[in-house]
PDB file of N, CA and C in Angstrom:
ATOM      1  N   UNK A   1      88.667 100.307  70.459  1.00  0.00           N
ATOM      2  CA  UNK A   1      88.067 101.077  71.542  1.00  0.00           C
ATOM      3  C   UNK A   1      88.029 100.258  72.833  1.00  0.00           C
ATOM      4  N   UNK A   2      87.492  98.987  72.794  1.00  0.00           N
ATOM      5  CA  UNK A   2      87.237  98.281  73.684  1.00  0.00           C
ATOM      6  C   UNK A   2      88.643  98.105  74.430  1.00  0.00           C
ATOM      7  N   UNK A   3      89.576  98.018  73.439  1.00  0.00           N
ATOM      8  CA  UNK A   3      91.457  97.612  74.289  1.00  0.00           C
ATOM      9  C   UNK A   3      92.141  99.042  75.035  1.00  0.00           C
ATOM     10  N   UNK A   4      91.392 100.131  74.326  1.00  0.00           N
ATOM     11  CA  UNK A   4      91.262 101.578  74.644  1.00  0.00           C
ATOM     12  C   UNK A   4      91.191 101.059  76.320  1.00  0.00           C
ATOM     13  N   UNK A   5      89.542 101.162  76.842  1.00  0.00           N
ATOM     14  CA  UNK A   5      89.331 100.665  77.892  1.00  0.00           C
ATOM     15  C   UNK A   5      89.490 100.012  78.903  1.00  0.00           C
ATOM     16  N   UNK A   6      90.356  98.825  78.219  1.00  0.00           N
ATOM     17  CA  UNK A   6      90.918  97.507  79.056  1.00  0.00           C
ATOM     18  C   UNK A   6      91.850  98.197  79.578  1.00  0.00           C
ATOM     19  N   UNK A   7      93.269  99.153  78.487  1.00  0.00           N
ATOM     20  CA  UNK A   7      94.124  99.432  79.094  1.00  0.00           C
ATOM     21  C   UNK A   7      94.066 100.624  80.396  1.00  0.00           C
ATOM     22  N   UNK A   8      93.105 101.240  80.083  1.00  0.00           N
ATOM     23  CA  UNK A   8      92.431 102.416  81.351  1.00  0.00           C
ATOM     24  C   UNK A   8      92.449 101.748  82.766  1.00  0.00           C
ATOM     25  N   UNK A   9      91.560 100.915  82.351  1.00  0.00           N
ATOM     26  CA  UNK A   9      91.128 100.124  83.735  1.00  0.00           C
ATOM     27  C   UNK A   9      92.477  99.749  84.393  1.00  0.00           C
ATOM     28  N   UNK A  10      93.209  98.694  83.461  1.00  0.00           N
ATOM     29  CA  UNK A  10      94.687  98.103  84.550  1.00  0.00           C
ATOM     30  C   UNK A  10      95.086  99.634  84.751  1.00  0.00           C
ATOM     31  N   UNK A  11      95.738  99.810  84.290  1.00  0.00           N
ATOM     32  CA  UNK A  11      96.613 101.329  84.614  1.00  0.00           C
ATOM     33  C   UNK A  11      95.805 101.919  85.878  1.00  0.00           C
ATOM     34  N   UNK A  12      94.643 102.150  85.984  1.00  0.00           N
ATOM     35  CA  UNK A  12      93.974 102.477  87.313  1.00  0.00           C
ATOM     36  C   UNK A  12      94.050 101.282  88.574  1.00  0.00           C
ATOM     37  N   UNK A  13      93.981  99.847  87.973  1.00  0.00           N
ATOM     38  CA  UNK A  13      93.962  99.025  89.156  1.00  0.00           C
ATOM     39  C   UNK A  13      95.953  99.160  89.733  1.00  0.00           C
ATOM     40  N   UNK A  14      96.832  99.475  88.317  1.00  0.00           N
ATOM     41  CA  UNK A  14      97.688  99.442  89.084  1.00  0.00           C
ATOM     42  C   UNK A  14      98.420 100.363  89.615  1.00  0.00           C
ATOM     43  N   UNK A  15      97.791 101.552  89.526  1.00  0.00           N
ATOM     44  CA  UNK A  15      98.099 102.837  90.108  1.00  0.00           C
ATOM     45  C   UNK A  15      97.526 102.835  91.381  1.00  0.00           C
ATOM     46  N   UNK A  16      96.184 102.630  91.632  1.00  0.00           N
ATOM     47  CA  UNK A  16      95.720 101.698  92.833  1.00  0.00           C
ATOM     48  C   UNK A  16      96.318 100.824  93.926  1.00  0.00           C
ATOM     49  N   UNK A  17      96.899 100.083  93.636  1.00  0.00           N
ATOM     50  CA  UNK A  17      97.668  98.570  94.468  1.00  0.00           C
ATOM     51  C   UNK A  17      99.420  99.726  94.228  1.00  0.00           C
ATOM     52  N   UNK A  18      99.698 100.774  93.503  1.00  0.00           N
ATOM     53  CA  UNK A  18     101.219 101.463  93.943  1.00  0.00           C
ATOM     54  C   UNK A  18     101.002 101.979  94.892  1.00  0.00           C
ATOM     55  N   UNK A  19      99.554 102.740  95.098  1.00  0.00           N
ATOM     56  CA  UNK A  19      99.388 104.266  95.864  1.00  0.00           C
ATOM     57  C   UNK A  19      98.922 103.043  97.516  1.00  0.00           C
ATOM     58  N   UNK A  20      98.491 102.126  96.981  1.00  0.00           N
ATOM     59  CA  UNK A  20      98.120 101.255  98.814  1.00  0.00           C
ATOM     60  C   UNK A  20      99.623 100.858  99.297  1.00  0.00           C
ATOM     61  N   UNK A  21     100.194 100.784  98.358  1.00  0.00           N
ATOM     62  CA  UNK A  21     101.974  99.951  98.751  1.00  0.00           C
ATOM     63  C   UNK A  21     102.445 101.353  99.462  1.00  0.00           C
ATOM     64  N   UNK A  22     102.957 102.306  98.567  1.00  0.00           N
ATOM     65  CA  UNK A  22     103.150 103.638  99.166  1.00  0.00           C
ATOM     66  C   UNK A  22     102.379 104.016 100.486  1.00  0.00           C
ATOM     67  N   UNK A  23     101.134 103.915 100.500  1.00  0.00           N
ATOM     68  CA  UNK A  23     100.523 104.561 101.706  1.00  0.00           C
ATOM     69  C   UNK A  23     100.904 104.036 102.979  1.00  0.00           C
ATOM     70  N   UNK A  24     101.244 102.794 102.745  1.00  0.00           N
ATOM     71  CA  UNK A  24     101.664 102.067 103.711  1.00  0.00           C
ATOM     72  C   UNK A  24     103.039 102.631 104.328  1.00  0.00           C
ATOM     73  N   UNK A  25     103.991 102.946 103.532  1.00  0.00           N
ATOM     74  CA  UNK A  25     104.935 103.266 103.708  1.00  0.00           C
ATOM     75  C   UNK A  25     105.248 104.634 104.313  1.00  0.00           C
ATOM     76  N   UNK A  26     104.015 105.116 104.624  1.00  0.00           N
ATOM     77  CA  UNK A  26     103.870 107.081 104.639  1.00  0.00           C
ATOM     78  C   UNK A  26     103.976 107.924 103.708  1.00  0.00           C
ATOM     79  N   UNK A  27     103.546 107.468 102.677  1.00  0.00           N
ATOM     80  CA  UNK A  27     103.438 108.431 101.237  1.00  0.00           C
ATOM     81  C   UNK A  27     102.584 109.434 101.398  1.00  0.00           C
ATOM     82  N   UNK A  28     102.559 110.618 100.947  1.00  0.00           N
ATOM     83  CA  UNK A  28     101.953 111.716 101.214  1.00  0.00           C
ATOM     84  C   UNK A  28     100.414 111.403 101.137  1.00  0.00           C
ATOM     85  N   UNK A  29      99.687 112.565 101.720  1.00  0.00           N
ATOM     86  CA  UNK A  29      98.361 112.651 101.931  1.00  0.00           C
ATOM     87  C   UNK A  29      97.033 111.738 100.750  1.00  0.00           C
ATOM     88  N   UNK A  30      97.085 112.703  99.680  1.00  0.00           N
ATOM     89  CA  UNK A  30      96.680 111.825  98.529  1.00  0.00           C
ATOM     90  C   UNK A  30      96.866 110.392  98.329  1.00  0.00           C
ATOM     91  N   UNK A  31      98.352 109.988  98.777  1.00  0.00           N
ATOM     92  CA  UNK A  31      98.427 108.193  98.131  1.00  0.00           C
ATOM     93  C   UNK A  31      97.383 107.896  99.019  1.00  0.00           C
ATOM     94  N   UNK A  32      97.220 108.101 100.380  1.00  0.00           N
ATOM     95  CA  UNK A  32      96.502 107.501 101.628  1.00  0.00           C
ATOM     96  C   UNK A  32      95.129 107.780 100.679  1.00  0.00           C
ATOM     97  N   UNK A  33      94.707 108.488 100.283  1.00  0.00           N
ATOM     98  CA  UNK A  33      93.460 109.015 100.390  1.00  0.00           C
ATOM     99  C   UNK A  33      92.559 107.670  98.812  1.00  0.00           C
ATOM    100  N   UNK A  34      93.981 107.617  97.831  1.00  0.00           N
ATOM    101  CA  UNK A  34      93.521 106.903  96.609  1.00  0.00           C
ATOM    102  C   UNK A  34      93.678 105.576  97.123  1.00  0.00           C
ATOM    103  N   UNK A  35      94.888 105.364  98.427  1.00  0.00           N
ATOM    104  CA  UNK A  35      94.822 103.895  98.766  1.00  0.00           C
ATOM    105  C   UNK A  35      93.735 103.468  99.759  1.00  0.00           C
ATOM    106  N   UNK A  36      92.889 104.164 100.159  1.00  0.00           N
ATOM    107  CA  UNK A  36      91.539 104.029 100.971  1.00  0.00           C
ATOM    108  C   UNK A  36      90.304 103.442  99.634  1.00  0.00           C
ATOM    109  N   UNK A  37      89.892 104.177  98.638  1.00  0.00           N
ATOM    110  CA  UNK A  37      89.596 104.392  98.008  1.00  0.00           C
ATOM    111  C   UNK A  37      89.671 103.160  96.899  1.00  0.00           C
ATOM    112  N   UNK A  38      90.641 102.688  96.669  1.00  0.00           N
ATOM    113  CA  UNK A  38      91.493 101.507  95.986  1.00  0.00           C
ATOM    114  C   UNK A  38      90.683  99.777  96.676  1.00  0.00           C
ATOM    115  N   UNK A  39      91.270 100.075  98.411  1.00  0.00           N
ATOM    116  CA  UNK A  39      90.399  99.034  99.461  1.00  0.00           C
ATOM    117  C   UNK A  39      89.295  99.239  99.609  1.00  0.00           C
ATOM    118  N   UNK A  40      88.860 100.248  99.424  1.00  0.00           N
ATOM    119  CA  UNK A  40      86.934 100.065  99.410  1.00  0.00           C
ATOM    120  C   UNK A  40      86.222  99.748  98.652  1.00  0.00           C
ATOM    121  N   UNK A  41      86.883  99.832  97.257  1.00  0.00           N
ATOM    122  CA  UNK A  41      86.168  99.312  95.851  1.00  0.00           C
ATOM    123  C   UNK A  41      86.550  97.821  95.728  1.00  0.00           C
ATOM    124  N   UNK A  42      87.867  97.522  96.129  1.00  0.00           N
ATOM    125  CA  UNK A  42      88.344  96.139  96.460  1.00  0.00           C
ATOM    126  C   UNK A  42      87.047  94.813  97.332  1.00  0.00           C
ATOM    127  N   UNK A  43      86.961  96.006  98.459  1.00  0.00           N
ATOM    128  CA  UNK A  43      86.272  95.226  99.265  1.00  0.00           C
ATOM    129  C   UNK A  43      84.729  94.924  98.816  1.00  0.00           C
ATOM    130  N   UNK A  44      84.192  96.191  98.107  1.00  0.00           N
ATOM    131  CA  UNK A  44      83.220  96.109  97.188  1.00  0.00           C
ATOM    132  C   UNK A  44      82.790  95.106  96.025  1.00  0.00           C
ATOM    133  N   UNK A  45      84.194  94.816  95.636  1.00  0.00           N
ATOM    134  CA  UNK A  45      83.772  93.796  94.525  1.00  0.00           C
ATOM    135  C   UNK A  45      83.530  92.081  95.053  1.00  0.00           C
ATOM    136  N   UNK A  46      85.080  92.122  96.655  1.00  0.00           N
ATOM    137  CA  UNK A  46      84.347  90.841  97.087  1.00  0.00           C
ATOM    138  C   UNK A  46      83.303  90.805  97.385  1.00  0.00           C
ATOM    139  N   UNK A  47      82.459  91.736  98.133  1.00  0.00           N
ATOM    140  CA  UNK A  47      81.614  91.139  98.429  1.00  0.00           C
ATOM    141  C   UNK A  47      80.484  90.978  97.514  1.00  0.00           C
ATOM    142  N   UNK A  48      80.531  92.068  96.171  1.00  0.00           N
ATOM    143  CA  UNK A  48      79.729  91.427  95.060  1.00  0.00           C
ATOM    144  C   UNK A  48      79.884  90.249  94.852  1.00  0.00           C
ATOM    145  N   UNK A  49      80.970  89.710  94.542  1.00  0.00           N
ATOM    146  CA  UNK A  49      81.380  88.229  94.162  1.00  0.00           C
ATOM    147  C   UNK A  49      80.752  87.246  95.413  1.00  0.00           C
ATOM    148  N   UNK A  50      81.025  87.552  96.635  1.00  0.00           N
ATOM    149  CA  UNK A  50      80.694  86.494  97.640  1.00  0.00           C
ATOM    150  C   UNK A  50      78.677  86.475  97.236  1.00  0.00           C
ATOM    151  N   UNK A  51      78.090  87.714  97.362  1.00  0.00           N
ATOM    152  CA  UNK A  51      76.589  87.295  97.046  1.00  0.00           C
ATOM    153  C   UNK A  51      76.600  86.799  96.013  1.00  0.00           C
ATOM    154  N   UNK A  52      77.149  87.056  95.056  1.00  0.00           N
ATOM    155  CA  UNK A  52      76.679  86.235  93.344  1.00  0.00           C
ATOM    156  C   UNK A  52      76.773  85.458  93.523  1.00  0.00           C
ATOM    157  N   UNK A  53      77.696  84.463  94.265  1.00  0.00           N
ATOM    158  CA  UNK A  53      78.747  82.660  94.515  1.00  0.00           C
ATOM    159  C   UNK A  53      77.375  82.391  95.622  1.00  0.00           C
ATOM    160  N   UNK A  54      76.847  83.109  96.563  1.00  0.00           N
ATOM    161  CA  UNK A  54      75.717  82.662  97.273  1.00  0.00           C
ATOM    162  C   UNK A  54      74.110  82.310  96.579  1.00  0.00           C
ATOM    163  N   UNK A  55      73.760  83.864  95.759  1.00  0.00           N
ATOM    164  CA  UNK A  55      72.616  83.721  94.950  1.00  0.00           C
ATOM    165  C   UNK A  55      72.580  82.609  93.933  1.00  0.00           C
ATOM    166  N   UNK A  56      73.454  81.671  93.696  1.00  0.00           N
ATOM    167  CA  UNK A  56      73.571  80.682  92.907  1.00  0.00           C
ATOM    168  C   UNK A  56      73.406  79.576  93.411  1.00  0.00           C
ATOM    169  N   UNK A  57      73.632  79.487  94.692  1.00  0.00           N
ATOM    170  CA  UNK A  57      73.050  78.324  95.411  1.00  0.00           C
ATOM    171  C   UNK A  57      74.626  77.712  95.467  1.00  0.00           C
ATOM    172  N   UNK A  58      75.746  78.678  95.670  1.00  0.00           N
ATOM    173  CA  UNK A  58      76.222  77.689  95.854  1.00  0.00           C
ATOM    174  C   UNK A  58      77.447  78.450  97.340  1.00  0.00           C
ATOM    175  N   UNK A  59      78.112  77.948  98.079  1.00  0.00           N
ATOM    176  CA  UNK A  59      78.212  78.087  99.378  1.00  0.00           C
ATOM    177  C   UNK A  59      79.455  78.494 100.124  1.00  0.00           C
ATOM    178  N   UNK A  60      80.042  79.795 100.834  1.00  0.00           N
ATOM    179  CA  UNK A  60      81.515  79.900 101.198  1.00  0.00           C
ATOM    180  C   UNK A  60      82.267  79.060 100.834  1.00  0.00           C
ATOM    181  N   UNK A  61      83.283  79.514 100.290  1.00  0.00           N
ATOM    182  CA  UNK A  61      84.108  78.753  99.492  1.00  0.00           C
ATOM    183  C   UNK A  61      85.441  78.574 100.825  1.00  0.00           C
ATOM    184  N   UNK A  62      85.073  79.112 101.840  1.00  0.00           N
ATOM    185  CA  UNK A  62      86.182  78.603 103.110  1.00  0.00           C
ATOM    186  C   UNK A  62      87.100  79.860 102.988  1.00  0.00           C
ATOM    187  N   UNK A  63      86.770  80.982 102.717  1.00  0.00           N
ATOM    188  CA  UNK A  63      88.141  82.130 102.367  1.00  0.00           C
ATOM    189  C   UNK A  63      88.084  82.759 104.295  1.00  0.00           C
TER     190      UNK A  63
END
């Protein structure tokens, strides 16, 4: 079940990172809309990661 899951997830991250490549390129309405969508959850997780790496006491890593 659990590998069930794992494989869900990639298949979404990399349907994700096709539809931002495409959008770029002028892929129809939808790619734009899943490749927005794709960068906002993206950007979401850095910045989860940047507070967790802070709440630990420990300090920009220079990115």
């Amino acid at each position: 079940m659990a590998v069930l899951i794992l494989f869900v997830v990639l298949a979404l991250v990399v349907g994700g990172c096709v539809c931002v490549v495409w959008a770029e390129r002028g892929g129809p309405r939808w790619a734009r809309v899943v490749a927005r969508m794709t960068l906002a959850v993206g950007e979401l997780v850095r910045r989860s990661q940047k507070r967790r790496s802070l709440g630990r006491g420990g300090g920009d890593d220079g990115d």
